[in-house]
N, C-alpha and C. Protein backbone atom coordinates (compact mmCIF):
# COMPACT_ATOMS: atom_id res chain seq x y z
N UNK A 1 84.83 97.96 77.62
CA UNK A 1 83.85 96.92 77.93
C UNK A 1 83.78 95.86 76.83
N UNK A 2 83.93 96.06 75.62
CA UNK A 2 84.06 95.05 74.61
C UNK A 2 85.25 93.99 74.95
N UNK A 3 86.39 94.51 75.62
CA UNK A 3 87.00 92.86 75.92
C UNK A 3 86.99 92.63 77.34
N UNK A 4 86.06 92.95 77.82
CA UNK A 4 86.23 92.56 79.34
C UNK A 4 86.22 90.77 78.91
N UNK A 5 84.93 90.46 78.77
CA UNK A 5 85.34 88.90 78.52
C UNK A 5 86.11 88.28 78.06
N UNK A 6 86.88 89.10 77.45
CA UNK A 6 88.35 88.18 76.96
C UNK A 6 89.02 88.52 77.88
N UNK A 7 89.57 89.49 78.43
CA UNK A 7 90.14 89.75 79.44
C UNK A 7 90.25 88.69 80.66
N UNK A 8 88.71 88.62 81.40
CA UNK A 8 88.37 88.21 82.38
C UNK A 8 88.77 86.24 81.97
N UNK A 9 88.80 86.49 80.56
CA UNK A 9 89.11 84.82 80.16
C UNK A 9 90.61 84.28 80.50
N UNK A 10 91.32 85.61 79.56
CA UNK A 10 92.37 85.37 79.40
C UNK A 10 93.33 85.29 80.99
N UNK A 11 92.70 86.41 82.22
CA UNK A 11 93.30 86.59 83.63
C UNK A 11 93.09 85.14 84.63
N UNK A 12 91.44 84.49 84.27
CA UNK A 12 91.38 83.48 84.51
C UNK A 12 92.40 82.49 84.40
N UNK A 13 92.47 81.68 83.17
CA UNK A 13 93.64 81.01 82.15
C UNK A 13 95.09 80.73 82.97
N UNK A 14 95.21 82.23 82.82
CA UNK A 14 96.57 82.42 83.19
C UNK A 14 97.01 82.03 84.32
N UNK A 15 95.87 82.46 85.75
CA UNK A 15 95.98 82.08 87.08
C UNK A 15 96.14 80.66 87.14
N UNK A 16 95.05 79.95 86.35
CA UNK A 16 94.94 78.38 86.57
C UNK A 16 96.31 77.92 85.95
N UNK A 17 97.09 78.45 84.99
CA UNK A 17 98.19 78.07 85.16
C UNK A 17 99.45 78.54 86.06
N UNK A 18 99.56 79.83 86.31
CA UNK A 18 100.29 79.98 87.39
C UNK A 18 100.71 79.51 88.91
N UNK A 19 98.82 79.44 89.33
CA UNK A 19 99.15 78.51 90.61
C UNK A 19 99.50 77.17 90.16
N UNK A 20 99.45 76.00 89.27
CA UNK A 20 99.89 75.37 88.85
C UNK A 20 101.25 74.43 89.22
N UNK A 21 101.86 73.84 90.13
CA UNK A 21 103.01 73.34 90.25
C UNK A 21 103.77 73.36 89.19
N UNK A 22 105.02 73.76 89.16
CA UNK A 22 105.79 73.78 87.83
C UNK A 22 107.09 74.28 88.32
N UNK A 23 107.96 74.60 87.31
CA UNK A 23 109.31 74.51 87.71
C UNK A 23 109.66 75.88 88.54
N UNK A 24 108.51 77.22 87.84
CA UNK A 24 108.82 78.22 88.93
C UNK A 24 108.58 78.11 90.31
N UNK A 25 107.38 77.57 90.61
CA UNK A 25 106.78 77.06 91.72
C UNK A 25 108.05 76.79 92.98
N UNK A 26 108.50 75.72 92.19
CA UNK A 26 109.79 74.88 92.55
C UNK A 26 110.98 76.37 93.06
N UNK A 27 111.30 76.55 91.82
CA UNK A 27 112.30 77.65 92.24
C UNK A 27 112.25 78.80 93.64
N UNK A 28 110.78 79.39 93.73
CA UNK A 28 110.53 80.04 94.36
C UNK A 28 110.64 79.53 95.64
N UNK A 29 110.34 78.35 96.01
CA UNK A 29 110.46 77.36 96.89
C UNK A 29 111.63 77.11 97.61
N UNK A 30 112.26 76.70 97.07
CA UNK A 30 114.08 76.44 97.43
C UNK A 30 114.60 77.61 97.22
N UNK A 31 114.58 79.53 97.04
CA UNK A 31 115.22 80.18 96.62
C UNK A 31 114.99 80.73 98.40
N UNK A 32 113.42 80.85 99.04
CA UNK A 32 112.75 81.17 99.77
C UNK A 32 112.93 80.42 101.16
N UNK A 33 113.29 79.20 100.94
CA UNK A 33 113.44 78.38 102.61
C UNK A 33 114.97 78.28 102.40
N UNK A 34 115.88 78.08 101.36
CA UNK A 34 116.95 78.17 101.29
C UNK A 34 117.91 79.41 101.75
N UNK A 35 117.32 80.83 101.15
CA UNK A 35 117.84 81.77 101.69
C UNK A 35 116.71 82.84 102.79
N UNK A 36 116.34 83.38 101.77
CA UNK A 36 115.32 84.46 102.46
C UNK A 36 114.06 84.56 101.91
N UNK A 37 112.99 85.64 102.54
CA UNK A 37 112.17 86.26 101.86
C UNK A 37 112.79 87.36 100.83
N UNK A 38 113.56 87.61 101.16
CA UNK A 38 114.22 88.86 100.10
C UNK A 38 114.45 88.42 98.80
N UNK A 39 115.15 86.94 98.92
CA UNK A 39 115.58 86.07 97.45
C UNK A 39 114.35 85.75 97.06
N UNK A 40 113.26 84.89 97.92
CA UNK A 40 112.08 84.43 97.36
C UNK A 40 111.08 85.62 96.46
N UNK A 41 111.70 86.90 96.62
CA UNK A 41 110.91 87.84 96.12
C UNK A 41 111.40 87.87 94.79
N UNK A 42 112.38 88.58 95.03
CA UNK A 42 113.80 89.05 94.05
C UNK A 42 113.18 87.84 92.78
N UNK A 43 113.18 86.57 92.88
CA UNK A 43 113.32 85.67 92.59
C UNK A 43 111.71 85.66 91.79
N UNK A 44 110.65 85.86 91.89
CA UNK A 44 109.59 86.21 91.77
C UNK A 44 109.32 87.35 90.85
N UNK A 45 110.12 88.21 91.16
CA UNK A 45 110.33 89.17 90.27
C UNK A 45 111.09 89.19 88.39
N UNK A 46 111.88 88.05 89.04
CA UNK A 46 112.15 87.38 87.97
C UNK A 46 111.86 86.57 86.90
N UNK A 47 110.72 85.57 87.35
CA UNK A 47 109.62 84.62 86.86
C UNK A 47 109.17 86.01 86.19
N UNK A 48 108.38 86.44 86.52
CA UNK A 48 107.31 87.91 86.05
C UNK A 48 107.91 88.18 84.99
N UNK A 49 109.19 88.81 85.05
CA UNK A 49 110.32 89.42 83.59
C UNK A 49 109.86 88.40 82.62
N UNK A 50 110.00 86.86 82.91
CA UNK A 50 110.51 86.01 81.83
C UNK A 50 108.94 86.29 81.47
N UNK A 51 107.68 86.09 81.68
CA UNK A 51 106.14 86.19 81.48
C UNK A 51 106.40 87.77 80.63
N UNK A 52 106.81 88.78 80.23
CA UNK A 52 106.83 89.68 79.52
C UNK A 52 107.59 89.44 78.05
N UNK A 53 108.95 88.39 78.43
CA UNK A 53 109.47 87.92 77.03
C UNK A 53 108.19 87.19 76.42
N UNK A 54 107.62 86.20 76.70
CA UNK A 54 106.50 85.17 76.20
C UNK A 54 105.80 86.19 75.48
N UNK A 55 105.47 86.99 76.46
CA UNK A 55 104.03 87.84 75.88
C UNK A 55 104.24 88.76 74.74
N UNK A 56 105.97 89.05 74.56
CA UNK A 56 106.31 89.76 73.90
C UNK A 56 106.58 88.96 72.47
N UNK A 57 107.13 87.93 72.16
CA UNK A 57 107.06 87.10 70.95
C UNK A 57 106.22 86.59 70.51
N UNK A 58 104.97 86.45 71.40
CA UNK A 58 103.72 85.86 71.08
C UNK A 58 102.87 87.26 69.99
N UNK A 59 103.15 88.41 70.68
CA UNK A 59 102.87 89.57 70.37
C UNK A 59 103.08 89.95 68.50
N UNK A 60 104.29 89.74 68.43
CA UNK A 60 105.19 90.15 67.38
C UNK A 60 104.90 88.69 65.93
N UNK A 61 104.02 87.50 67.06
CA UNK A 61 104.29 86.40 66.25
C UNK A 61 105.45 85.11 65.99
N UNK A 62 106.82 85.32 66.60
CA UNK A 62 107.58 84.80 67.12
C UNK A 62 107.48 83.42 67.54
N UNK A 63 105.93 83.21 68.18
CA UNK A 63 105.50 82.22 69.21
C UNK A 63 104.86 81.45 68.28
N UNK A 64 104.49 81.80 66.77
CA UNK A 64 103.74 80.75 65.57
C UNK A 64 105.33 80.10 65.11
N UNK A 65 106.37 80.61 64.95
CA UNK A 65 107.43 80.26 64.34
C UNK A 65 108.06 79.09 65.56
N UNK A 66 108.31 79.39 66.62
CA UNK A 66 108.87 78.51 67.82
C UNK A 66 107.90 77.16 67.67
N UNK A 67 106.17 77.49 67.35
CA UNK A 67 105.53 76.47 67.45
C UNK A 67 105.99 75.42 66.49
N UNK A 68 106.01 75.74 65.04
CA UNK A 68 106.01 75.35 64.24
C UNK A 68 107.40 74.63 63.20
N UNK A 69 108.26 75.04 64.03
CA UNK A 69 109.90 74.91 64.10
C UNK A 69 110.14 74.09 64.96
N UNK A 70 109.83 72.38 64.79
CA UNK A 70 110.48 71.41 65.95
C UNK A 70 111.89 71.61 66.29
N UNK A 71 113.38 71.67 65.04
CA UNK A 71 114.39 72.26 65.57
C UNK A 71 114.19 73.34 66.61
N UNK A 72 113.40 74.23 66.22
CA UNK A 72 113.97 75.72 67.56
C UNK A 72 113.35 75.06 68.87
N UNK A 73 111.99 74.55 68.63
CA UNK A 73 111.01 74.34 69.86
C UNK A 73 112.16 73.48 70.65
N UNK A 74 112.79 72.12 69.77
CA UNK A 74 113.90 71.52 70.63
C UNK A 74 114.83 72.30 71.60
N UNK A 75 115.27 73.13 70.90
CA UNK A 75 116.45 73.76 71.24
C UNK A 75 116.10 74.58 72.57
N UNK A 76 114.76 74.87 72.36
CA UNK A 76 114.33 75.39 73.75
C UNK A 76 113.98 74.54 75.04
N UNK A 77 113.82 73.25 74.48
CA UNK A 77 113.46 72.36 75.39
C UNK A 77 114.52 71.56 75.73
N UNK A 78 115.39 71.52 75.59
CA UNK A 78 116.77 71.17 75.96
C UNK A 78 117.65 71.98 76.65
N UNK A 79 118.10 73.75 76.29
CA UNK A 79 117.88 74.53 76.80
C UNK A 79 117.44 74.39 78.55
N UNK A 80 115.56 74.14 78.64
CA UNK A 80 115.31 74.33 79.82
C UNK A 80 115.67 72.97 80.35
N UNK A 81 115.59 72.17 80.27
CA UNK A 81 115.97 71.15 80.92
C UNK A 81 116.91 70.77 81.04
N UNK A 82 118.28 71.30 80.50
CA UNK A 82 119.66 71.24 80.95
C UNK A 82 120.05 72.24 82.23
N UNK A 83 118.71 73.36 82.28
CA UNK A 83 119.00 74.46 83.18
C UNK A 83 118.57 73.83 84.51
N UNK A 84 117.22 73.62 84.62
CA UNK A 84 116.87 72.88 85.79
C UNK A 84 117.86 71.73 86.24
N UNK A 85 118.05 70.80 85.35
CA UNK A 85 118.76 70.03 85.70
C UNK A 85 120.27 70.45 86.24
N UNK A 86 120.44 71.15 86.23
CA UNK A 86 121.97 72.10 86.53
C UNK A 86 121.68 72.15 87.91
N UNK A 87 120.38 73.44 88.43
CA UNK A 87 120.16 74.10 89.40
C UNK A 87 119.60 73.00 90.49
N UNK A 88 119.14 72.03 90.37
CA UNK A 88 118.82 71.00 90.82
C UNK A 88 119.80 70.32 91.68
N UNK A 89 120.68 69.72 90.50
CA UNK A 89 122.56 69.19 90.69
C UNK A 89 122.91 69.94 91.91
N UNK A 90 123.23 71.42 91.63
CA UNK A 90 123.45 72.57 92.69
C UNK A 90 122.96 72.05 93.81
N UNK A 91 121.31 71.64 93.96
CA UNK A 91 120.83 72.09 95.04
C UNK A 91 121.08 70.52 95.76
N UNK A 92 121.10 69.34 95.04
CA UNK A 92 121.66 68.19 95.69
C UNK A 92 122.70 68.27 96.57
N UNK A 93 123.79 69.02 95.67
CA UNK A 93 125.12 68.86 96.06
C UNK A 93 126.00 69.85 96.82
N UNK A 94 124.79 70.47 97.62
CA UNK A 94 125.25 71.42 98.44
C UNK A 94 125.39 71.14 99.87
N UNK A 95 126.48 72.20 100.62
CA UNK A 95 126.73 71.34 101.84
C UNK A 95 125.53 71.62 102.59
N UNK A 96 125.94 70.29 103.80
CA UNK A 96 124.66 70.74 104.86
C UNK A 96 125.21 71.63 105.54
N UNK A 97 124.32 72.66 106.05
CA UNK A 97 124.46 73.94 106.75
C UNK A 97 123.30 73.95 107.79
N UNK A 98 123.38 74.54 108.91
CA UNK A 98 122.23 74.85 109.32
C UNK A 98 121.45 75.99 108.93
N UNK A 99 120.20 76.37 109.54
CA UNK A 99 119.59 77.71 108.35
C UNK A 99 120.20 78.89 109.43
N UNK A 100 120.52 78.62 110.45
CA UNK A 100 121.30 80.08 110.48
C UNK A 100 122.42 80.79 109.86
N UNK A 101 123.22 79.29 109.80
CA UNK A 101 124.79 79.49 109.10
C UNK A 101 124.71 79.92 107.60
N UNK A 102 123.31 79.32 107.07
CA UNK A 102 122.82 79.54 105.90
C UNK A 102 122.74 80.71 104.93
N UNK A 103 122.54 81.35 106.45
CA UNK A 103 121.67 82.93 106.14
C UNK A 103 122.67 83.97 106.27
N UNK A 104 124.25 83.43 107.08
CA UNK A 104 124.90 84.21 107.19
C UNK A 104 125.95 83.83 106.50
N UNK A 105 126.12 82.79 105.45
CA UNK A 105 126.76 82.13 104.53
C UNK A 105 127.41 83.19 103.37
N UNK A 106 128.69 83.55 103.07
CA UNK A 106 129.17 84.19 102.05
C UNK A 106 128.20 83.75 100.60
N UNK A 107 127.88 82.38 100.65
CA UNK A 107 126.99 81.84 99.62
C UNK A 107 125.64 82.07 99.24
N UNK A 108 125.88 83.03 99.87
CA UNK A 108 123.98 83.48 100.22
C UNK A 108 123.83 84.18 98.23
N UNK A 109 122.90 83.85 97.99
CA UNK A 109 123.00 84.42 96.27
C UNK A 109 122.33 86.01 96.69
N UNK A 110 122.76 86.78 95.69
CA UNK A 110 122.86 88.23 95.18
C UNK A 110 121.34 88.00 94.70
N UNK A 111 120.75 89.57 94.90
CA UNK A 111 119.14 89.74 94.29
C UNK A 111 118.97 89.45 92.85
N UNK A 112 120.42 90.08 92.48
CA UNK A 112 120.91 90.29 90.65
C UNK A 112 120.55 88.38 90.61
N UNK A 113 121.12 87.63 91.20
CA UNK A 113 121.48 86.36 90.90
C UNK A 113 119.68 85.47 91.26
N UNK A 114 118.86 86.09 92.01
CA UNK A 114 117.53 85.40 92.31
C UNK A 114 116.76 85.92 90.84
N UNK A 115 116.87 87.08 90.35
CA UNK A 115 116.43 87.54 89.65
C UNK A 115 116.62 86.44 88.19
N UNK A 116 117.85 86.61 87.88
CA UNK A 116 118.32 85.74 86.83
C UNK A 116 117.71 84.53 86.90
N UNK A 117 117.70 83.86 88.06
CA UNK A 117 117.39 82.48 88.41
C UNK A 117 115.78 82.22 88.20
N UNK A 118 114.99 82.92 88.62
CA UNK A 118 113.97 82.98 88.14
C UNK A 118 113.32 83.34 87.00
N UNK A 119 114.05 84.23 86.41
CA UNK A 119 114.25 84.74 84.77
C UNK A 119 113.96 83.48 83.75
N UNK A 120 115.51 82.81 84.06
CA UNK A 120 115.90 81.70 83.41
C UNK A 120 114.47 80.39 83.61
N UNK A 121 114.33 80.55 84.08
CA UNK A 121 113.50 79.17 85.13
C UNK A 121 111.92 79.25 83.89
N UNK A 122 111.82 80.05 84.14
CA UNK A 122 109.95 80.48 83.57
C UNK A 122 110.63 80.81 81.95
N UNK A 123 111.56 81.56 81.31
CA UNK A 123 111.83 81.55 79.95
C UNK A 123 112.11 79.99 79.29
N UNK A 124 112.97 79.59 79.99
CA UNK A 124 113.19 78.72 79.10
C UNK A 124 111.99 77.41 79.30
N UNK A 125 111.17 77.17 80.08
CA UNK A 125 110.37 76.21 80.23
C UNK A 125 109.48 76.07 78.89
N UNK A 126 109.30 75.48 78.29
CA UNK A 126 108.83 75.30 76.95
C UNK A 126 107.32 75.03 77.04
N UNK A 127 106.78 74.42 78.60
CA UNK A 127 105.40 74.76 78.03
C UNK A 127 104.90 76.27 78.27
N UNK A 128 106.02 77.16 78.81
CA UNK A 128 105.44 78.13 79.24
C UNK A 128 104.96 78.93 77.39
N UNK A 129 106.20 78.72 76.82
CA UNK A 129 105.62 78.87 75.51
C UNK A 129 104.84 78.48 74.84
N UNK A 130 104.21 77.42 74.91
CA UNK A 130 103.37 76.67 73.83
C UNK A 130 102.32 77.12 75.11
N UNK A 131 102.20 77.42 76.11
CA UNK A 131 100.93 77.81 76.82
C UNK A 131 100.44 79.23 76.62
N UNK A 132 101.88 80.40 76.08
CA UNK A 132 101.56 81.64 75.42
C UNK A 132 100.86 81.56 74.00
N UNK A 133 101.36 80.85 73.48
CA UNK A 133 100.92 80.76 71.74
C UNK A 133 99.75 80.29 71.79
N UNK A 134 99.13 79.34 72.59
CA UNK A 134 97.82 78.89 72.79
C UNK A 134 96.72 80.17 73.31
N UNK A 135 97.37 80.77 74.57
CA UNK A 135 96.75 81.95 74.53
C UNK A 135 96.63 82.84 73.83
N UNK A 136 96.92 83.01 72.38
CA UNK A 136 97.19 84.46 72.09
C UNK A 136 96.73 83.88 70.29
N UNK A 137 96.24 82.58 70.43
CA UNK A 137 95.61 82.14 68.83
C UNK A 137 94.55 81.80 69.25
N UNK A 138 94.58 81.19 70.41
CA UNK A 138 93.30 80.20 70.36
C UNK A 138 92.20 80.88 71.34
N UNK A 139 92.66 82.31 72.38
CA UNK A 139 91.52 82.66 73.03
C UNK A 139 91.59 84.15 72.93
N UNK A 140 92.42 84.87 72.17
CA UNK A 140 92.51 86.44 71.96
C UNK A 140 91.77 86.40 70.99
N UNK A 141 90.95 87.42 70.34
CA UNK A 141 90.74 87.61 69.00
C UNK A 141 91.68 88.24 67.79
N UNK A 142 92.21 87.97 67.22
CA UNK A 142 93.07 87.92 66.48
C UNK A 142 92.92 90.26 65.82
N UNK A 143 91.40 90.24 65.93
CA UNK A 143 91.14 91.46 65.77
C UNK A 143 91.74 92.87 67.10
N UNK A 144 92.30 91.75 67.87
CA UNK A 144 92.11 92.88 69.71
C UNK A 144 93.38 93.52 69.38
N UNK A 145 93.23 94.89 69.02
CA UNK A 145 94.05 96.02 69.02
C UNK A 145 95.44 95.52 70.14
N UNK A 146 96.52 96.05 69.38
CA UNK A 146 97.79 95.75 69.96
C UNK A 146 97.87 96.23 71.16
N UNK A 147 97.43 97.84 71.69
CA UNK A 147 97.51 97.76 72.89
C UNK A 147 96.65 97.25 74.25
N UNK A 148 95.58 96.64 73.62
CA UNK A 148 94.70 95.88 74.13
C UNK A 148 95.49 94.58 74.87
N UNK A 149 96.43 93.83 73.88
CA UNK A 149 96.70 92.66 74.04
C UNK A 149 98.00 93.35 74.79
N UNK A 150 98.51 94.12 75.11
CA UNK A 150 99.89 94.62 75.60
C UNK A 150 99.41 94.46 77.24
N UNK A 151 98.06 95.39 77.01
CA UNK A 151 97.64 95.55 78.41
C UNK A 151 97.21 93.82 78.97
N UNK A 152 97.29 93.20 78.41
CA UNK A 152 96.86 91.94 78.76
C UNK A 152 98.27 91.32 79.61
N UNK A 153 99.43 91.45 78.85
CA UNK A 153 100.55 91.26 78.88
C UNK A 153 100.93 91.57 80.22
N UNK A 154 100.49 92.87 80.73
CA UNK A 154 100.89 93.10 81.65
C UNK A 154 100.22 92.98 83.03
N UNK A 155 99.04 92.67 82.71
CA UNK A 155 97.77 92.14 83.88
C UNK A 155 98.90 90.43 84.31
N UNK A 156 99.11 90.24 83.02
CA UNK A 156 99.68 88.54 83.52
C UNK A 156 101.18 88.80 84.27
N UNK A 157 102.20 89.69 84.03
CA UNK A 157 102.98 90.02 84.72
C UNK A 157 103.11 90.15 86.16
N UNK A 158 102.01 91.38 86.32
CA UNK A 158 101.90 91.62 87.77
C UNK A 158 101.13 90.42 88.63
N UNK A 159 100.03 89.36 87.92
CA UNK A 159 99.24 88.85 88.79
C UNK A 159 100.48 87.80 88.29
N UNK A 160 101.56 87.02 88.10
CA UNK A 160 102.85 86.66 88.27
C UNK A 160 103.59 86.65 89.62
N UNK A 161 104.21 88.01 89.32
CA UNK A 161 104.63 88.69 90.43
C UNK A 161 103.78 88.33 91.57
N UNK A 162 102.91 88.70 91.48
CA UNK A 162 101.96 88.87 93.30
C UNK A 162 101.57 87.24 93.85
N UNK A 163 101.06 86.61 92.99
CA UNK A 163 101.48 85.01 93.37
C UNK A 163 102.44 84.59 94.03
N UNK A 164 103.71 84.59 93.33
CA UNK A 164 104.76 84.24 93.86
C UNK A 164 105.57 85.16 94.80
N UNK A 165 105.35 86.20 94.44
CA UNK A 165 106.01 87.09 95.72
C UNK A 165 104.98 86.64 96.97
N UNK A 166 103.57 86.27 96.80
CA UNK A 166 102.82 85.65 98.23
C UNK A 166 103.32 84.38 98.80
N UNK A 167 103.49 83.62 97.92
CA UNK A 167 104.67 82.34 98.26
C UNK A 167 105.17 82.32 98.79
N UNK A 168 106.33 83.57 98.90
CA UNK A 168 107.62 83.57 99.11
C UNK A 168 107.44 84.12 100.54
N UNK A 169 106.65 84.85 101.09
CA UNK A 169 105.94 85.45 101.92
C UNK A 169 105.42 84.49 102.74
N UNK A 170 104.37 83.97 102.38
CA UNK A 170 104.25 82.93 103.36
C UNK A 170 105.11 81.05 103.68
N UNK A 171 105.68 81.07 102.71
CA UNK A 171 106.89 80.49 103.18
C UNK A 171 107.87 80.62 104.46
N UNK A 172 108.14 82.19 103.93
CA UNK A 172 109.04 83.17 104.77
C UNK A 172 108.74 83.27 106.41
N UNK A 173 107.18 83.23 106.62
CA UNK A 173 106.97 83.58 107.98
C UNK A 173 107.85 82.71 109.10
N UNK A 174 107.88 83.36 109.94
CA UNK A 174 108.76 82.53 111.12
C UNK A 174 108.36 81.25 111.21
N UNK A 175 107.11 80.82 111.68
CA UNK A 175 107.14 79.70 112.11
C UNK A 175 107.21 78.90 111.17
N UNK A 176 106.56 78.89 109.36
CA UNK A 176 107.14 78.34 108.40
C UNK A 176 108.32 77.89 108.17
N UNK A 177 108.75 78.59 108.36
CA UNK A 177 110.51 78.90 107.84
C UNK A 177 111.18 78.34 109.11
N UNK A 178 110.69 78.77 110.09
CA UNK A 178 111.40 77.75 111.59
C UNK A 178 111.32 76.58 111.12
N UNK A 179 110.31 76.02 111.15
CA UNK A 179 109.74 74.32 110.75
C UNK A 179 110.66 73.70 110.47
N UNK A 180 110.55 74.35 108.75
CA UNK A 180 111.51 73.93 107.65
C UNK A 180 113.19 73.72 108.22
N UNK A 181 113.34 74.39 108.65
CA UNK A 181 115.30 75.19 109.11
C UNK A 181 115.45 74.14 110.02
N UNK A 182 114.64 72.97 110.26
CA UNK A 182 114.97 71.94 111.19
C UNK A 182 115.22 70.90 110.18
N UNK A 183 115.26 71.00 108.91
CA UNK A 183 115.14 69.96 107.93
C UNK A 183 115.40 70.90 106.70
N UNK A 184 116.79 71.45 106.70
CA UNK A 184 117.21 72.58 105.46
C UNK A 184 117.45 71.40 105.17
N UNK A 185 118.77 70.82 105.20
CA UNK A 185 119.27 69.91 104.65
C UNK A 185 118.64 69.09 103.46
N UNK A 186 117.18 68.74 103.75
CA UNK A 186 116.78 67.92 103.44
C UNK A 186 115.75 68.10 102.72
N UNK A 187 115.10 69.24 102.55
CA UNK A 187 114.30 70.22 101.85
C UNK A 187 115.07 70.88 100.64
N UNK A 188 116.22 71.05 100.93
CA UNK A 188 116.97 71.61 99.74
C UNK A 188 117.23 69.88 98.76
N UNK A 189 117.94 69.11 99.19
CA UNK A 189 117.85 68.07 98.44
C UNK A 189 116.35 67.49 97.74
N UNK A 190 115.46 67.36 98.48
CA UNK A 190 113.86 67.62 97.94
C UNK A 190 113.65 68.37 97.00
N UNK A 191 114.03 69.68 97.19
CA UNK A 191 113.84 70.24 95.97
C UNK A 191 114.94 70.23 94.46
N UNK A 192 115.90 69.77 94.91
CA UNK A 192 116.82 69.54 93.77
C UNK A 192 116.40 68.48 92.89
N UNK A 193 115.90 67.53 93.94
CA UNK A 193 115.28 66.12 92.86
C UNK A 193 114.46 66.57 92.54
N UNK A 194 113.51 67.40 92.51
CA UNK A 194 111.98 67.64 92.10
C UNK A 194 112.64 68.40 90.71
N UNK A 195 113.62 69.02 91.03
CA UNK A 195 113.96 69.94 89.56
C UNK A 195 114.49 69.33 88.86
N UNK A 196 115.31 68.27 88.77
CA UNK A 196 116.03 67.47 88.23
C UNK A 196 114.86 66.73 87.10
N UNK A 197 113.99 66.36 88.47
CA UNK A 197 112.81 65.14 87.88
C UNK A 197 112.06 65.75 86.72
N UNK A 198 111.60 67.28 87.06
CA UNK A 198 110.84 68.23 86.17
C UNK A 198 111.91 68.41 84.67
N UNK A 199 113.27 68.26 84.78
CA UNK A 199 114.24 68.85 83.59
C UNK A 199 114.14 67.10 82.81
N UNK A 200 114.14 65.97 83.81
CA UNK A 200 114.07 64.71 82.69
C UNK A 200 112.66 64.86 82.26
N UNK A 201 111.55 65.01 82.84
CA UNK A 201 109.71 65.02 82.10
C UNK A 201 109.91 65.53 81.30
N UNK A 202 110.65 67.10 80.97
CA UNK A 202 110.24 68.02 80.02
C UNK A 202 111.53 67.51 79.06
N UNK A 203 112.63 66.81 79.26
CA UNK A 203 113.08 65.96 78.11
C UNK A 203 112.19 64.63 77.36
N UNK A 204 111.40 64.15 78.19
CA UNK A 204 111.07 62.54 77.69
C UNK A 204 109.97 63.00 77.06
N UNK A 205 109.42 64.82 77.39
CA UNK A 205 107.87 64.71 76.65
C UNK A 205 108.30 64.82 74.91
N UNK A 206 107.62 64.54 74.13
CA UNK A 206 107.20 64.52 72.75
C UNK A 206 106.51 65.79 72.47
């Protein structure tokens, strides 16, 4: 009972940034009308992983050194925005298909490969870091027992996960996903520029 209020602060926080539009958002999006609910999960599952690295360097302290290190912080922010900007490219420059042919496409990506993709997506995003280090100086108490803050770690994981695996879910439903599959084509290019656009912001920011 002594950290429920940090707790209840810190679960808050986290949500208001998770639902948040951002580059996972994005990913989950185009991984989900592009292939399946299975990828949109897989893919979800992945975001979550990368939310355990954060929590884990923030943990150890890691996340004062990244802050405070414009070289590394660069390196991470170049990093993510060469990645998006990649997966983006991809998603421009892919053929048109219809979403049945889509689904039965040799190209269809591997769970291993949604996983990664979402991995990548939420690690390397640089405010996701400077939004951990903020959490973990500026609203933990610096006194909250390590496994206190572990268990915190992992409240943000799963309520991660369950967000975006709901996404992907209701994306997924038939008539959603019907809608869309009348306008793959053009939804996948939508979302390539949106990632593209998100990899130049998070270059031009300061």
């Amino acid at each position: 009972m002594d950290y429920l209020f940090e707790f209840l602060t810190v679960a808050l926080l986290h949500l208001l940034a998770v639902i948040s539009p951002g580059p996972d958002f994005v990913i989950i999006t185009k991984n989900t009308l592009s292939h399946s609910r299975k990828i949109g999960i897989y893919s979800a599952i992945g975001v979550a992983l990368g939310i355990l690295v954060h929590v884990a360097y923030s943990l150890i302290g890691i996340g004062l050194i990244i802050s405070k290190s414009i070289l590394l912080f660069n390196a991470i922010k170049l990093l993510g925005a060469a990645y998006l900007i990649y997966i983006g490219y991809k998603a421009l420059t892919s053929k048109s298909k219809t979403f049945i042919k889509r689904v039965k496409s040799d190209k269809e990506i591997s769970s291993l490969q949604a996983v990664k993709t979402g991995f990548l997506t939420n690690v390397l995003n640089p405010k996701a870091t400077l939004f951990f280090f903020s959490l973990f100086t500026q609203f933990i108490n610096p006194n909250t027992p390590f496994a206190i803050k572990f268990l915190y770690g992992v409240e943000m994981t799963i309520a991660t996960f369950l967000w975006f695996a709901f996404v992907a879910i209701v994306l997924s439903h038939k008539y959603i996903k019907g809608y869309f599959s009348r306008f793959q084509h053009y939804v996948e290019r939508v979302m390539g520029a949106i990632l593209i656009a998100l990899g130049i912001k998070i270059l031009s920011e300061k």
